[in-house]
C-alpha atoms as a PDB file:
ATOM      1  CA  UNK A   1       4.486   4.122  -5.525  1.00  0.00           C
ATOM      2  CA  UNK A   2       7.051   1.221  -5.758  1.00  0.00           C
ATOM      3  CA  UNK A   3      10.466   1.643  -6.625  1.00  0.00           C
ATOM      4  CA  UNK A   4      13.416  -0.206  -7.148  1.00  0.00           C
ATOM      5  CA  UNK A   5      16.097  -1.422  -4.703  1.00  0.00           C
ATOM      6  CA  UNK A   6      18.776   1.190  -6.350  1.00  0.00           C
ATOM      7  CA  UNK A   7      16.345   4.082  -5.789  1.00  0.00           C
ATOM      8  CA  UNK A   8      16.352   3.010  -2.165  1.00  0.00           C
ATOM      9  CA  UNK A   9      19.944   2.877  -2.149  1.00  0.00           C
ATOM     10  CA  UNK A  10      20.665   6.262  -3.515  1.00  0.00           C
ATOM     11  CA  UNK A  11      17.938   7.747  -0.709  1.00  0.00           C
ATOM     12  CA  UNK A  12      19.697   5.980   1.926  1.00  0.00           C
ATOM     13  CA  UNK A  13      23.052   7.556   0.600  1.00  0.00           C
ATOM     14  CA  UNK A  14      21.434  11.065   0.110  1.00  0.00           C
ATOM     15  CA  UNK A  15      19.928  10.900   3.774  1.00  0.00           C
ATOM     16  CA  UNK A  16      23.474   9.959   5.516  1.00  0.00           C
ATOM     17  CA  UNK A  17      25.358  12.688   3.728  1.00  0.00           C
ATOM     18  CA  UNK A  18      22.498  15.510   4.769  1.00  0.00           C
ATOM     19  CA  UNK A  19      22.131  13.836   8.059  1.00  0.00           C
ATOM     20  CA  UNK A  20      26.548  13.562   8.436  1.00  0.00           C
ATOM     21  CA  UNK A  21      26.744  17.111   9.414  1.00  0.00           C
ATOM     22  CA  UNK A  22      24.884  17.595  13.053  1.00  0.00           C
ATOM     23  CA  UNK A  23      26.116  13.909  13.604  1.00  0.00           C
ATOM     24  CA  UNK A  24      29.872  14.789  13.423  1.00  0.00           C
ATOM     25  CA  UNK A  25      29.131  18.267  15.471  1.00  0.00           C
ATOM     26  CA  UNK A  26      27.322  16.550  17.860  1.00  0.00           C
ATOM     27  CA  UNK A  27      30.439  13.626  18.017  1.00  0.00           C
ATOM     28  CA  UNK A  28      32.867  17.228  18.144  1.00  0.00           C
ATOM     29  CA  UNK A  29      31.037  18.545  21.065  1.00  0.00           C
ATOM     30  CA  UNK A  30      31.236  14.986  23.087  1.00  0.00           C
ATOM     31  CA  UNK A  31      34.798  14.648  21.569  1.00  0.00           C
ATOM     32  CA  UNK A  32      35.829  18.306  22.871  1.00  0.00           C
ATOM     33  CA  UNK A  33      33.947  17.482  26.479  1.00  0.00           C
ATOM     34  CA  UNK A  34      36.080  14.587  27.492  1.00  0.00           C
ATOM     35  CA  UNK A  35      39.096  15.995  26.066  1.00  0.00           C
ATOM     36  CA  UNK A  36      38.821  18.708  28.536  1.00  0.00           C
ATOM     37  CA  UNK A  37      37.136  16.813  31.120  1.00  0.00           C
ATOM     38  CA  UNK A  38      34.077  19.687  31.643  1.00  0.00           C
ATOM     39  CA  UNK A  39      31.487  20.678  29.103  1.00  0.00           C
ATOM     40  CA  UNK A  40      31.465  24.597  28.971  1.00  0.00           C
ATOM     41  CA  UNK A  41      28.934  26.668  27.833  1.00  0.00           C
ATOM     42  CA  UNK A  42      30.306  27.015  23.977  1.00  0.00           C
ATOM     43  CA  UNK A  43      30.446  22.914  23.838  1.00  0.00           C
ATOM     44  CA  UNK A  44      26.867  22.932  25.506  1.00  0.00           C
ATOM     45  CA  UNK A  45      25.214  25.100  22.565  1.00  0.00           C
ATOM     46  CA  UNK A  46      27.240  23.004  19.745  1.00  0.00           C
ATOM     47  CA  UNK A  47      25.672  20.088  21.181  1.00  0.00           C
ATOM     48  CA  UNK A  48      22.221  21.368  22.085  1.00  0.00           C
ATOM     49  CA  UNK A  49      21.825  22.972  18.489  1.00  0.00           C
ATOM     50  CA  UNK A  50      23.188  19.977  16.379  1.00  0.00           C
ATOM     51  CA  UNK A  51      21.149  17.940  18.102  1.00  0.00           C
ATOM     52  CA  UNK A  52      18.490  20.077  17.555  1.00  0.00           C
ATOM     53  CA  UNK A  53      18.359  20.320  13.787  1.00  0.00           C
ATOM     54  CA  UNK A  54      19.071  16.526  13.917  1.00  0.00           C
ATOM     55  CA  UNK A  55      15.976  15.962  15.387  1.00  0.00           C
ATOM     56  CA  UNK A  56      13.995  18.345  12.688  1.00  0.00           C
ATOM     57  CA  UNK A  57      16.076  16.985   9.790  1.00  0.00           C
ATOM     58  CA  UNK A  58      14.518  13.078  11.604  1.00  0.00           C
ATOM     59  CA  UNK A  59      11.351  14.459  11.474  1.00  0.00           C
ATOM     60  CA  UNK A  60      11.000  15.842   7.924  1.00  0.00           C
ATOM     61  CA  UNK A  61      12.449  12.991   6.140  1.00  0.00           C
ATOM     62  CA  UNK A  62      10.282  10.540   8.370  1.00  0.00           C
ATOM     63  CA  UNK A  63       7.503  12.357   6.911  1.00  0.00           C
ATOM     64  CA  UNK A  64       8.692  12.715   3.130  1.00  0.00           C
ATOM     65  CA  UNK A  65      10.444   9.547   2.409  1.00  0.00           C
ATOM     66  CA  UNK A  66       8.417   7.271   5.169  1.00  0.00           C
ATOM     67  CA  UNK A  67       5.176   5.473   5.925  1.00  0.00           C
ATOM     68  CA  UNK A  68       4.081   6.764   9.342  1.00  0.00           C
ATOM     69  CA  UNK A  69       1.171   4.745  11.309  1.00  0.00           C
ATOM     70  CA  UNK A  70      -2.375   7.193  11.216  1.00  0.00           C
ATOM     71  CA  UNK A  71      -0.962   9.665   8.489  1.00  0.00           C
ATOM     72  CA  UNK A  72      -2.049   7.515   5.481  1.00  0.00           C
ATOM     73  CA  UNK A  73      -5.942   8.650   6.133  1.00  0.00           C
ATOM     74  CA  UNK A  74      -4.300  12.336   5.437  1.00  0.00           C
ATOM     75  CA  UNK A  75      -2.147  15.101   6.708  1.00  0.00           C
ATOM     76  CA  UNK A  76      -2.608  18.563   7.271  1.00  0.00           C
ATOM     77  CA  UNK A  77      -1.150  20.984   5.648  1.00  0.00           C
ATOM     78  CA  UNK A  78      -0.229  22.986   8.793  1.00  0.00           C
ATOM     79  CA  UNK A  79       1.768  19.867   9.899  1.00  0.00           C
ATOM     80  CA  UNK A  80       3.634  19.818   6.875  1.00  0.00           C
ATOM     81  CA  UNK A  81       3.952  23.480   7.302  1.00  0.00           C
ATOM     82  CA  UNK A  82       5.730  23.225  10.444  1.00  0.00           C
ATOM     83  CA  UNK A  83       8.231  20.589   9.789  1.00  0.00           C
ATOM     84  CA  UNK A  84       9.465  22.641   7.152  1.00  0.00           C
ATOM     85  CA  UNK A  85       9.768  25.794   9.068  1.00  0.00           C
ATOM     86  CA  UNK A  86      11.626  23.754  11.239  1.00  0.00           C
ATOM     87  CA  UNK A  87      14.425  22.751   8.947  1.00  0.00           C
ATOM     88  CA  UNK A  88      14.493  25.827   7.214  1.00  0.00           C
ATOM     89  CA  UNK A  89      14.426  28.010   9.856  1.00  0.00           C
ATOM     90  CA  UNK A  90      18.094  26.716  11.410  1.00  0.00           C
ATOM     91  CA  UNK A  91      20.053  27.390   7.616  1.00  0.00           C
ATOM     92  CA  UNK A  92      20.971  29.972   4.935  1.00  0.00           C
ATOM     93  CA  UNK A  93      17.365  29.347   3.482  1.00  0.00           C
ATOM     94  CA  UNK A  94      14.485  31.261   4.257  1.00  0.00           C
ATOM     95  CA  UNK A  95      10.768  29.558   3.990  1.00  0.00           C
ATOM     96  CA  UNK A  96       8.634  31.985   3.359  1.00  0.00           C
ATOM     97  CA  UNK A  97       4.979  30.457   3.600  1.00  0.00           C
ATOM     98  CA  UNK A  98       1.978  32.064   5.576  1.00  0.00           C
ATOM     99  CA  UNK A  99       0.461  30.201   8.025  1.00  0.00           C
ATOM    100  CA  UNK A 100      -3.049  31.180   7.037  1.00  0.00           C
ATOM    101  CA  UNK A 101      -4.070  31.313   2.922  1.00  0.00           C
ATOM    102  CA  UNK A 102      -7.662  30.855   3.306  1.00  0.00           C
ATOM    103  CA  UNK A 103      -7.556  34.257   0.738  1.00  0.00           C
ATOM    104  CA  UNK A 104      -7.089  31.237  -1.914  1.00  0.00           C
ATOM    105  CA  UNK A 105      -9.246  29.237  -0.525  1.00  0.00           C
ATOM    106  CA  UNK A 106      -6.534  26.656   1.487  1.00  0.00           C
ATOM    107  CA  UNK A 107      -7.431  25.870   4.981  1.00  0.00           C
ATOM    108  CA  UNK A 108      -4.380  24.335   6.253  1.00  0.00           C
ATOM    109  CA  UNK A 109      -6.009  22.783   9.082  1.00  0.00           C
ATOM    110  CA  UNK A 110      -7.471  20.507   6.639  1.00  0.00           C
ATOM    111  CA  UNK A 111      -5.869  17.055   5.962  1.00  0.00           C
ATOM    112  CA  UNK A 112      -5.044  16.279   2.616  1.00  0.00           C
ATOM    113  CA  UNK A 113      -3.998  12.553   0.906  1.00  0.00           C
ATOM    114  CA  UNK A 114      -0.453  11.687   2.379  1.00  0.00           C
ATOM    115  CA  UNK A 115       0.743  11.836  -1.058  1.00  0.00           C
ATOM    116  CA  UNK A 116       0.206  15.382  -1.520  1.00  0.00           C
ATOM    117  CA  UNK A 117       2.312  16.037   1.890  1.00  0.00           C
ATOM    118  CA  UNK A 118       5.030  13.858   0.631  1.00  0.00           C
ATOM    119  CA  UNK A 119       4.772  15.485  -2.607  1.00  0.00           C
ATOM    120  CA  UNK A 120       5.285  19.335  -1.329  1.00  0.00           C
ATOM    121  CA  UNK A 121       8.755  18.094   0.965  1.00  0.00           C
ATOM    122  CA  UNK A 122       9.911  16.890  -1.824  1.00  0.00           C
ATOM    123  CA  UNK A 123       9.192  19.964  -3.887  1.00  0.00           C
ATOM    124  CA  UNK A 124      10.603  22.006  -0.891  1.00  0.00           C
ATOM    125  CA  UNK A 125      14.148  19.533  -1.201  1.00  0.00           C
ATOM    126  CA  UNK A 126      14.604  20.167  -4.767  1.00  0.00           C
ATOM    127  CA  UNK A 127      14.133  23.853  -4.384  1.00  0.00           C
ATOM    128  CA  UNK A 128      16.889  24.248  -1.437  1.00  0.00           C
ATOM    129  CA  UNK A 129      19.463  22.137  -3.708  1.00  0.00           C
ATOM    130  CA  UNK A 130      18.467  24.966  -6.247  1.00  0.00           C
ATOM    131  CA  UNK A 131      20.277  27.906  -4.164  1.00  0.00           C
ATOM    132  CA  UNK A 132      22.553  25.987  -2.139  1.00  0.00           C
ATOM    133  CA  UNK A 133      24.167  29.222  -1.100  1.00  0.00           C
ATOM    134  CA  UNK A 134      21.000  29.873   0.221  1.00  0.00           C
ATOM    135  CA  UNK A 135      17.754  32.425  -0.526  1.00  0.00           C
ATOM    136  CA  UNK A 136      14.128  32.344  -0.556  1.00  0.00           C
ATOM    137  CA  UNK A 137      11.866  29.142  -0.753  1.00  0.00           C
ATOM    138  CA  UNK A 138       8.108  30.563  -1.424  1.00  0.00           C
ATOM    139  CA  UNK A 139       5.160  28.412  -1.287  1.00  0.00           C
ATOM    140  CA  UNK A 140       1.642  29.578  -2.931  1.00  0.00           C
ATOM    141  CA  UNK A 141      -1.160  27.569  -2.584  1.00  0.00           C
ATOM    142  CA  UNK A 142      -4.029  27.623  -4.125  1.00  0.00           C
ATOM    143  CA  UNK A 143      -7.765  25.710  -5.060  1.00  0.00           C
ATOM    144  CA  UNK A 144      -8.379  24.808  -8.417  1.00  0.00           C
ATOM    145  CA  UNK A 145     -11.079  22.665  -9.630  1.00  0.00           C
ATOM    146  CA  UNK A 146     -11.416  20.676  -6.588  1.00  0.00           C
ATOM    147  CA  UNK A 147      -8.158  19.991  -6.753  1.00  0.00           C
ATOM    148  CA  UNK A 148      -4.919  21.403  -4.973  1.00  0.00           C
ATOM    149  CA  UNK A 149      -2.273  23.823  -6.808  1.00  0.00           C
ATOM    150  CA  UNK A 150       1.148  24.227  -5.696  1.00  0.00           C
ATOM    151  CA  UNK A 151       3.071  27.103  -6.728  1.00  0.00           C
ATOM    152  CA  UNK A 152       7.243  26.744  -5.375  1.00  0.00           C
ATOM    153  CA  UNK A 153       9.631  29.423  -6.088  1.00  0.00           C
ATOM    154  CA  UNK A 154      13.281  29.319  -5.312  1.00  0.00           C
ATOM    155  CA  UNK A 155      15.131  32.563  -5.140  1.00  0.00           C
ATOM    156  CA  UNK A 156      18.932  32.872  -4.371  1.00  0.00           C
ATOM    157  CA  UNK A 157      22.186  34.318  -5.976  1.00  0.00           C
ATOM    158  CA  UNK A 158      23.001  32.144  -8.939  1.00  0.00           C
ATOM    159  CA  UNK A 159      19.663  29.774  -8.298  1.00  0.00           C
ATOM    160  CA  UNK A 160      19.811  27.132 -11.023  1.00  0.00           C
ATOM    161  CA  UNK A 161      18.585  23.404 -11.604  1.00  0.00           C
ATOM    162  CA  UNK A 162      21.303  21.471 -13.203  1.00  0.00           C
ATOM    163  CA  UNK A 163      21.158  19.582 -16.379  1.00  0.00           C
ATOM    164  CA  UNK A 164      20.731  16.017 -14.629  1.00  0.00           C
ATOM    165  CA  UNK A 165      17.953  17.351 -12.226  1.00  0.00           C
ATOM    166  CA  UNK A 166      15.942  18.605 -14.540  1.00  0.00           C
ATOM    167  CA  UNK A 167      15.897  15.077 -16.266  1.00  0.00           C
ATOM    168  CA  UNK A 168      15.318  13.314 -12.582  1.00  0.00           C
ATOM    169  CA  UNK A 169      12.143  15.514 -12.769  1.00  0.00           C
ATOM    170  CA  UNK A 170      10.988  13.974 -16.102  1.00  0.00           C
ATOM    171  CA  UNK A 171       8.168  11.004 -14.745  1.00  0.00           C
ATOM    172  CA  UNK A 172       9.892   8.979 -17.550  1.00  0.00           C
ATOM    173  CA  UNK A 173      13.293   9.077 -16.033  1.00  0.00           C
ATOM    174  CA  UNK A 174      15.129   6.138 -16.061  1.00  0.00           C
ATOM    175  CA  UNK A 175      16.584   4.701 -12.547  1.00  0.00           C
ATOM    176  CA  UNK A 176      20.042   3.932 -13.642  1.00  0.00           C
ATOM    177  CA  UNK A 177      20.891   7.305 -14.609  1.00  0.00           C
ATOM    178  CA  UNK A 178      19.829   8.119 -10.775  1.00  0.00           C
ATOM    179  CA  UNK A 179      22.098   9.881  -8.599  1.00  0.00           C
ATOM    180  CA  UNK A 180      22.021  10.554  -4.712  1.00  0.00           C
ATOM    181  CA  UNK A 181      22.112  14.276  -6.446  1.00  0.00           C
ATOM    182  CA  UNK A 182      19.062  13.575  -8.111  1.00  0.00           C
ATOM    183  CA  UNK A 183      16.769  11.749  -6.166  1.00  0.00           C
ATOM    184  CA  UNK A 184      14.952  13.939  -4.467  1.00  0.00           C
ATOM    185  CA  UNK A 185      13.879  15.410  -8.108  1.00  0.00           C
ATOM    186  CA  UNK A 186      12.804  11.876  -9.218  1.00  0.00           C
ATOM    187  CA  UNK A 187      10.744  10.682  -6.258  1.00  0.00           C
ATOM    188  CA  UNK A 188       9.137  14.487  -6.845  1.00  0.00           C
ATOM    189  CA  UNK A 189       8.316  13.819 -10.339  1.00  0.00           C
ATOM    190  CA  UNK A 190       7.342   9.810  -9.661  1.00  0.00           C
ATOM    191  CA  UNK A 191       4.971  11.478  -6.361  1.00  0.00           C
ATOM    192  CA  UNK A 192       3.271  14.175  -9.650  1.00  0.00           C
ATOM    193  CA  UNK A 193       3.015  11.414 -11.886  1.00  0.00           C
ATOM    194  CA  UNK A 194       1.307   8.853  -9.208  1.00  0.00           C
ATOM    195  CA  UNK A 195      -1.148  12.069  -8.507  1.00  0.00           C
ATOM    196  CA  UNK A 196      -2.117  12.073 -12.192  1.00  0.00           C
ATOM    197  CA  UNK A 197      -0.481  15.324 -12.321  1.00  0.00           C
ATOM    198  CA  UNK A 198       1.620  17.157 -14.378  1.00  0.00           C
ATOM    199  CA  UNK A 199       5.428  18.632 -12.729  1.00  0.00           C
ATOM    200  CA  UNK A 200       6.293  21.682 -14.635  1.00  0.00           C
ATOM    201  CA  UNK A 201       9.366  23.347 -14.038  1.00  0.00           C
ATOM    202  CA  UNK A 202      10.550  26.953 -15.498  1.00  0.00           C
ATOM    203  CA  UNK A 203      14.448  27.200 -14.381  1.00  0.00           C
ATOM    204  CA  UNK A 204      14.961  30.185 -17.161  1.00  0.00           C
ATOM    205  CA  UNK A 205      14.544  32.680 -14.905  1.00  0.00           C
ATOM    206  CA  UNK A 206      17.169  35.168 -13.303  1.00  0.00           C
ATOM    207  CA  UNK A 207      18.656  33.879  -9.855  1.00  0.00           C
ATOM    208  CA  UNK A 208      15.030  32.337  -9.573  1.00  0.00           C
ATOM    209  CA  UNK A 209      13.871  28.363 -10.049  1.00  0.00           C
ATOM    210  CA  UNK A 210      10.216  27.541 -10.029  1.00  0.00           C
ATOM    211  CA  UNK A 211       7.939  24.713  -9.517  1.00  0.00           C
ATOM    212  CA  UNK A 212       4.416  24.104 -10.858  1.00  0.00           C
ATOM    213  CA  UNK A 213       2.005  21.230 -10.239  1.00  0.00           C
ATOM    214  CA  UNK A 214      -1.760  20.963 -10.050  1.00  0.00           C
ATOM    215  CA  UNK A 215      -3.078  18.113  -8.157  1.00  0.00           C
ATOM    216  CA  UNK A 216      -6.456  16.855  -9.404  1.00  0.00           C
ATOM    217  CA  UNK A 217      -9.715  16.919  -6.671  1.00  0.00           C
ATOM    218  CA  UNK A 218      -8.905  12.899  -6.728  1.00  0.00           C
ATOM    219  CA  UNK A 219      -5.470  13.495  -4.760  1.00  0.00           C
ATOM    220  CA  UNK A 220      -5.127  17.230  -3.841  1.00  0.00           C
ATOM    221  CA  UNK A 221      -8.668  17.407  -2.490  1.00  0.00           C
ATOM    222  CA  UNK A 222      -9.091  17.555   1.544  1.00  0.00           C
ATOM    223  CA  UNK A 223      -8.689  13.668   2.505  1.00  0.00           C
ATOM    224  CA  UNK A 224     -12.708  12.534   3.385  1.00  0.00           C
END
């Protein structure tokens, strides 16, 4: 997938304001230890936990937005799994994905094209900015025709996708109408289209968003 230098710029903006947060705790906690010359045991766990969804926030977007040496041959699933447990886990937001699904016929042990990996954070992204108050993200996978089906809902109190996020999720979106809002949404529906598959979203639901896309056996098969 190539993109343009502005959709590089708006990532690069999007990834500094999500990643501003545990940076200026973490810059609090040193701040507060040297101000009082001793780090007790409240400064300690402001510290150790910023730091600590720092490093899972690293690790996601590494994996979402970046090209990682040994991952291009395929990922599994379980790895993607895990990373987003990880962010998830230390917010409002509440991942609710099984570790096992082999009832549908997903082994998640199984590596799959990178662009399928990339595809499902990105999925995840736009369903957390969908209940920013926080809720339920639910992932259902499932085999079809060879290929791989990803079901994504996003439950929360007033859940909604605004107007210019559901057009960032249109493959024919055009970059200058971008926003660091929206980008996650576009690089979503530009990961689909790249898949040869189709992005649909229903949004029409009751404090519930939810995200459809079948990829073919081509790109959503296990990676050979």
């Amino acid at each position: 997938m190539l993109v343009d230098l502005r959709i590089g710029q708006l990532l690069c903006s999007r990834l500094c304001h999500d990643l501003a947060g545990p940076i200026g705790a973490v810059n609090a906690g040193t701040e507060l230890a040297q101000e009082e010359g001793a780090v007790d045991d409240e400064c300690r766990a402001l510290i150790a936990s910023s730091g600590h969804r720092l490093a899972r926030q690293l690790a996601f977007y590494r994996m979402a937005f970046g090209l990682q040496g040994g991952t291009e041959a395929g990922v599994a699933l379980a790895e993607v799994r895990a990373l987003a447990k990880g962010l998830f886990d230390l917010g409002s937001t509440t991942l609710d994905w099984p570790d096992a699904q082999e009832e549908a016929g997903v082994d998640l042990e199984v590596a799959r094209p990178a662009g399928a990996a990339r595809l499902l954070l990105c999925l995840l992204l736009v369903g957390a900015d969908a209940i920013g108050r926080g809720g339920l993200l639910r992932v259902a996978l499932s085999e079809r025709g060879g290929g791989l089906h990803i079901a994504l809902a996003a439950r929360g109190r007033a859940a909604a996708l605004p107007t210019d996020v559901r057009l960032a999720l249109r493959s024919d979106t055009v970059p200058d109408r971008l926003t660091a809002r929206t980008i996650h949404a576009y690089l979503a529906a530009r990961l689909a289209d790249d898949a040869g598959a189709q992005l649909r979203v229903d949004g029409d639901r009751l404090d519930q968003v939810r995200l459809d896309v079948c990829l073919p056996a081509a790109t959503g098969a296990p990676a050979s």
